[in-house]
N, C-alpha and C. Protein backbone atom coordinates (compact mmCIF):
# COMPACT_ATOMS: atom_id res chain seq x y z
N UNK A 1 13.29 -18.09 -32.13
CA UNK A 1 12.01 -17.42 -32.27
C UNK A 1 11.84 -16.42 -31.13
N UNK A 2 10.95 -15.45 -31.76
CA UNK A 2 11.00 -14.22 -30.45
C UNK A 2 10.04 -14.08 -29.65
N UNK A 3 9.89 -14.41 -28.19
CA UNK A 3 8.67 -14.57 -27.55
C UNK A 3 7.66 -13.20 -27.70
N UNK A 4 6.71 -13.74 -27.94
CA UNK A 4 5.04 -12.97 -28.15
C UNK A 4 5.41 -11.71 -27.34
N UNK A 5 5.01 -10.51 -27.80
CA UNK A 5 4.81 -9.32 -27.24
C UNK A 5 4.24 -9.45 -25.63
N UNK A 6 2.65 -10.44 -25.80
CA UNK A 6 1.78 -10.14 -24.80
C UNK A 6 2.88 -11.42 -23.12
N UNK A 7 3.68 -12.19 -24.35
CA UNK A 7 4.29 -12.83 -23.19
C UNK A 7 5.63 -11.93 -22.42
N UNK A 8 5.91 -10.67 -22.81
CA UNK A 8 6.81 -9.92 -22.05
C UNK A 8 6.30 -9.51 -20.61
N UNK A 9 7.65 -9.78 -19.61
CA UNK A 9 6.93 -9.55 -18.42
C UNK A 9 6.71 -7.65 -17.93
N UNK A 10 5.86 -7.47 -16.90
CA UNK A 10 5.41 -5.77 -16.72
C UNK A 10 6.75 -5.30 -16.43
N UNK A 11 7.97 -6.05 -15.41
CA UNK A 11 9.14 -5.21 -15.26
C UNK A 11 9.90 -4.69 -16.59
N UNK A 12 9.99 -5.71 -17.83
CA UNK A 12 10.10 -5.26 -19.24
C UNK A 12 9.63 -3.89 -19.51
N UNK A 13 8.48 -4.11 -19.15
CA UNK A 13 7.41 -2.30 -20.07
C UNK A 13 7.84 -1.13 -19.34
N UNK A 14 8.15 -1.73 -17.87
CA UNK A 14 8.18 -0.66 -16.87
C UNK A 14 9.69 -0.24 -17.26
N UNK A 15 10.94 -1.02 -17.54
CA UNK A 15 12.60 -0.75 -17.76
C UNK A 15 12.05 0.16 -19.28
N UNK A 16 11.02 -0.05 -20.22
CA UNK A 16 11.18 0.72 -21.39
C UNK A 16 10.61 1.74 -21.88
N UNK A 17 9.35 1.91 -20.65
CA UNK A 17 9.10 3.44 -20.49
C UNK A 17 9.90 4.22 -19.49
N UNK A 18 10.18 3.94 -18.42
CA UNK A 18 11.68 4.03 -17.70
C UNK A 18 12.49 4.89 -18.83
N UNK A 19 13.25 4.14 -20.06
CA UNK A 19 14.44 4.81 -20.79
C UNK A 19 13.41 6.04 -21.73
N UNK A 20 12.28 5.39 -22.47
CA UNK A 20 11.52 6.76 -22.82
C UNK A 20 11.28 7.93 -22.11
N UNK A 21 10.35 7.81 -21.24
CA UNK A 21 10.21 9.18 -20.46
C UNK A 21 12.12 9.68 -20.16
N UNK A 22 12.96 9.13 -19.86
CA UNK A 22 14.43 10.00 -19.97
C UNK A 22 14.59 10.32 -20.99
N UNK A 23 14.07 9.36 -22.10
CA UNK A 23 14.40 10.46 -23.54
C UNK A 23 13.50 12.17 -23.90
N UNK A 24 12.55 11.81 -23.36
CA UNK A 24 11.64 12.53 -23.39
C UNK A 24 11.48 14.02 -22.69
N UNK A 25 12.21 13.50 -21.30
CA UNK A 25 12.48 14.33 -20.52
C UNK A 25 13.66 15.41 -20.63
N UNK A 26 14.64 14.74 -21.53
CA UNK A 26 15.88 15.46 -21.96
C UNK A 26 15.55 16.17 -23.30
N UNK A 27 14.40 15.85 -24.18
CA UNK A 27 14.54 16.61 -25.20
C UNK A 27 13.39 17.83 -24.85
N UNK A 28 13.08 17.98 -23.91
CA UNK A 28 11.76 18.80 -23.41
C UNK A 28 12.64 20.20 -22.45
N UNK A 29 13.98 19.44 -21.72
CA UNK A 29 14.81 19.91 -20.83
C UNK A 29 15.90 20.89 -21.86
N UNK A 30 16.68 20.65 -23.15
CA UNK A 30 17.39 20.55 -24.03
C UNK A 30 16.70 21.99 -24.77
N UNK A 31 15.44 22.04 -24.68
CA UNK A 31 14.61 23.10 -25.93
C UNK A 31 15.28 24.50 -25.30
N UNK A 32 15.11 25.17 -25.93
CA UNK A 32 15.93 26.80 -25.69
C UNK A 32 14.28 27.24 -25.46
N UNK A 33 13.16 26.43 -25.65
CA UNK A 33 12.11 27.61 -25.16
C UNK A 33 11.72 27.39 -23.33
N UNK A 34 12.43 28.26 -22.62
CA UNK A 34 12.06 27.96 -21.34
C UNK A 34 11.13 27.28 -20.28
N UNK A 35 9.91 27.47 -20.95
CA UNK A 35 8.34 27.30 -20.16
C UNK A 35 8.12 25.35 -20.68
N UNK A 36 8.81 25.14 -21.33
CA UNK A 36 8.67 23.87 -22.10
C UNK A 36 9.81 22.81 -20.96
N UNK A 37 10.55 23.05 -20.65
CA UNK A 37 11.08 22.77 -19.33
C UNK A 37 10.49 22.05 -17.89
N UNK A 38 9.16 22.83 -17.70
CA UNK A 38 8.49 22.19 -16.62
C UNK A 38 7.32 21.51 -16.56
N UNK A 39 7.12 21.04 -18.16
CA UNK A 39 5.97 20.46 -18.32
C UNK A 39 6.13 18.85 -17.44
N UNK A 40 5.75 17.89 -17.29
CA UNK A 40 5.14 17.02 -16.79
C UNK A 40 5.03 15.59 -17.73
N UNK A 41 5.56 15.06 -17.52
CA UNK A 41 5.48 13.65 -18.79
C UNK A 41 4.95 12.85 -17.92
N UNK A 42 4.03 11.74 -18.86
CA UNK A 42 3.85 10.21 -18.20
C UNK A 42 4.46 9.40 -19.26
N UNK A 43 4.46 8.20 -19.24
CA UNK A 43 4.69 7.27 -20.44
C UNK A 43 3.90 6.12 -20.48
N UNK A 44 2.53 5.48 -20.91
CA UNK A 44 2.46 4.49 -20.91
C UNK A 44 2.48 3.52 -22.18
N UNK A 45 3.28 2.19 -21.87
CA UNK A 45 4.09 2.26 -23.34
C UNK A 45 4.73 3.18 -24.03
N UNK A 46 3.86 3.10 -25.19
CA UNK A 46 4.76 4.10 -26.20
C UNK A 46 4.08 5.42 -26.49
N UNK A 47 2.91 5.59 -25.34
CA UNK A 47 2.33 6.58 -24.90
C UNK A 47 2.78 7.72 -24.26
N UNK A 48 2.90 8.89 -24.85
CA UNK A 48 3.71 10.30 -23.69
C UNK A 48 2.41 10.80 -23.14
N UNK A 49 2.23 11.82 -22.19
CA UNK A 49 1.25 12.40 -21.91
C UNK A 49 1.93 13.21 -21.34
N UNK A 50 1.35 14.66 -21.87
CA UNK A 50 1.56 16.07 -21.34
C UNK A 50 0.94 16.55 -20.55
N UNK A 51 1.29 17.23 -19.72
CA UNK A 51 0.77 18.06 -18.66
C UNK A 51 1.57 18.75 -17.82
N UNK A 52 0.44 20.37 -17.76
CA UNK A 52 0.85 21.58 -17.28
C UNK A 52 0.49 22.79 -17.73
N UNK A 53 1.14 23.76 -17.34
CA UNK A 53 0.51 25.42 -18.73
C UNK A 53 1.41 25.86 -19.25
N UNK A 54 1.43 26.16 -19.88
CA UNK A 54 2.17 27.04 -21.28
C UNK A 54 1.31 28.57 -21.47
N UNK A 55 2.03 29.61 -21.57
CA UNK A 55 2.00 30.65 -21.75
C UNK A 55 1.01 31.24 -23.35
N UNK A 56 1.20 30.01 -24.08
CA UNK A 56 0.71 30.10 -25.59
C UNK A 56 0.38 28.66 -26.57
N UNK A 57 -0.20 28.96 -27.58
CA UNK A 57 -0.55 27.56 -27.94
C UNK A 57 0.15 27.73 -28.97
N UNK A 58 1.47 28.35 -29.00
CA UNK A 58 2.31 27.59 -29.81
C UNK A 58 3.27 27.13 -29.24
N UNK A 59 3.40 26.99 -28.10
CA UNK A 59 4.12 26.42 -26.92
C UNK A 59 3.80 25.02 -27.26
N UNK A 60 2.34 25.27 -26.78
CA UNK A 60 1.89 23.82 -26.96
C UNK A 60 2.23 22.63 -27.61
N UNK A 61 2.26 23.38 -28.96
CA UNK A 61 2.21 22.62 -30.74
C UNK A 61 3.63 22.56 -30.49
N UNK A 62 5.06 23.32 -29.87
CA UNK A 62 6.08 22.89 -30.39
C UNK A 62 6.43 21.81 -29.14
N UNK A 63 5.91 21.93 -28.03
CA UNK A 63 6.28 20.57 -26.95
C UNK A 63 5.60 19.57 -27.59
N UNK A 64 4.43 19.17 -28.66
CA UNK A 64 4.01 18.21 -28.63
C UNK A 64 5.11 17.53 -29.77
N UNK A 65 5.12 18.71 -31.21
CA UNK A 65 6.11 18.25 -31.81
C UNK A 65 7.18 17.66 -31.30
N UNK A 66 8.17 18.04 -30.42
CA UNK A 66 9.19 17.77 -29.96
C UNK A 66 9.06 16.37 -29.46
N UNK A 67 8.06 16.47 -28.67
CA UNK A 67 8.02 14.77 -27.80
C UNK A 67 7.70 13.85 -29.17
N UNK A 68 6.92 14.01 -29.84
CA UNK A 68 6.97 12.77 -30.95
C UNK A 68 7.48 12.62 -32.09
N UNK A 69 8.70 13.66 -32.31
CA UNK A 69 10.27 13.18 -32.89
C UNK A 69 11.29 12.41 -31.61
N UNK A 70 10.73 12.30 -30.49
CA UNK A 70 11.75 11.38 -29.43
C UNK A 70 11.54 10.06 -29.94
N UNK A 71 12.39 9.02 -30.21
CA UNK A 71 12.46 7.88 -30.93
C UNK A 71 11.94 7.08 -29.82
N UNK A 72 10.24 6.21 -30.51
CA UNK A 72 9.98 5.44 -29.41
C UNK A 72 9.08 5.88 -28.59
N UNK A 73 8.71 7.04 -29.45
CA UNK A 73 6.93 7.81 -29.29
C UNK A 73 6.28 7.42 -30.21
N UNK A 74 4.93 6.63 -30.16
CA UNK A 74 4.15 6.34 -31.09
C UNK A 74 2.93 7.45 -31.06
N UNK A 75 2.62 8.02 -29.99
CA UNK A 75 1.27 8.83 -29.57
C UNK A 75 1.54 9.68 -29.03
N UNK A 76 1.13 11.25 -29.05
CA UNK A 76 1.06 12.20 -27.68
C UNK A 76 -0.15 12.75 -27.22
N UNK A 77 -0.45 12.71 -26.43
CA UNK A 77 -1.50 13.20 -25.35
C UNK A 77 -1.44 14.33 -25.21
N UNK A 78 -1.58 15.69 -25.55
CA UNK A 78 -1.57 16.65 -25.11
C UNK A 78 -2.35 17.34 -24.30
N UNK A 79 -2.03 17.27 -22.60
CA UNK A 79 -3.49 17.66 -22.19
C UNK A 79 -3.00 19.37 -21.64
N UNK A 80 -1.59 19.58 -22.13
CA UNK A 80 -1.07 21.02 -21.69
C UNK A 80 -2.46 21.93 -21.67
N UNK A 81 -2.32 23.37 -20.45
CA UNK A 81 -3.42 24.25 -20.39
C UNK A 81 -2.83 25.16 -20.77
N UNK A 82 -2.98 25.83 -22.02
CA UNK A 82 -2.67 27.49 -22.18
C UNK A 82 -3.09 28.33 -21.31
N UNK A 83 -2.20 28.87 -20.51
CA UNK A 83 -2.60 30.32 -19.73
C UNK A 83 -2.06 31.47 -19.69
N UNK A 84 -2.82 32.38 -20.44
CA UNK A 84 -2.64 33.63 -21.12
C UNK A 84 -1.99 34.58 -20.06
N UNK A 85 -0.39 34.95 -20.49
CA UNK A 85 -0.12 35.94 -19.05
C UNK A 85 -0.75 37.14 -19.42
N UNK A 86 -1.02 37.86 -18.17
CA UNK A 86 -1.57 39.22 -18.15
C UNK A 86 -0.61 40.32 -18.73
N UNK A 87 -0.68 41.04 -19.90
CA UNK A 87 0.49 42.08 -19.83
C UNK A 87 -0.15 43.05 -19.22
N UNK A 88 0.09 43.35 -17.89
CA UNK A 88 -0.39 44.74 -17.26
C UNK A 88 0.86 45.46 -16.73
């Protein structure tokens, strides 16, 4: 029988957001769109959370996509800030 979820110990959660955020971090690192590179991950559980700016909000929409096709994302947080560069 498989012990209860709530009986797993915190070093458990901590070793398996540990391997998420590396998944996470490599498919964010991996994207050919540059600015998507230095965003900012957390993981709690099976929780990602974004943060940072992006140039556009379709930046946005494709880092969020991306993080929750990483296997072992249930949720994303997107708290990315669009900031509009100046073309001058």
């Amino acid at each position: 029988m498989l012990p209860h979820r709530a009986n797993r110990r915190p070093d458990h959660f901590a070793a398996c957001e540990s391997r998420l955020l590396t998944r996470v971090q490599s498919r964010l690192r991996s994207s050919s769109y540059y600015p998507l590179r230095n965003l900012e991950c957390e993981v709690r559980r099976d929780v990602v959370v974004l943060r940072g700016r992006l140039p556009s909000f379709y930046l946005k929409q494709v880092a969020q996509e991306l993080v929750g096709s990483v296997r072992g994302v249930a949720e994303v947080e997107n708290a990315v800030h669009v900031q509009w560069l100046d073309a001058e």
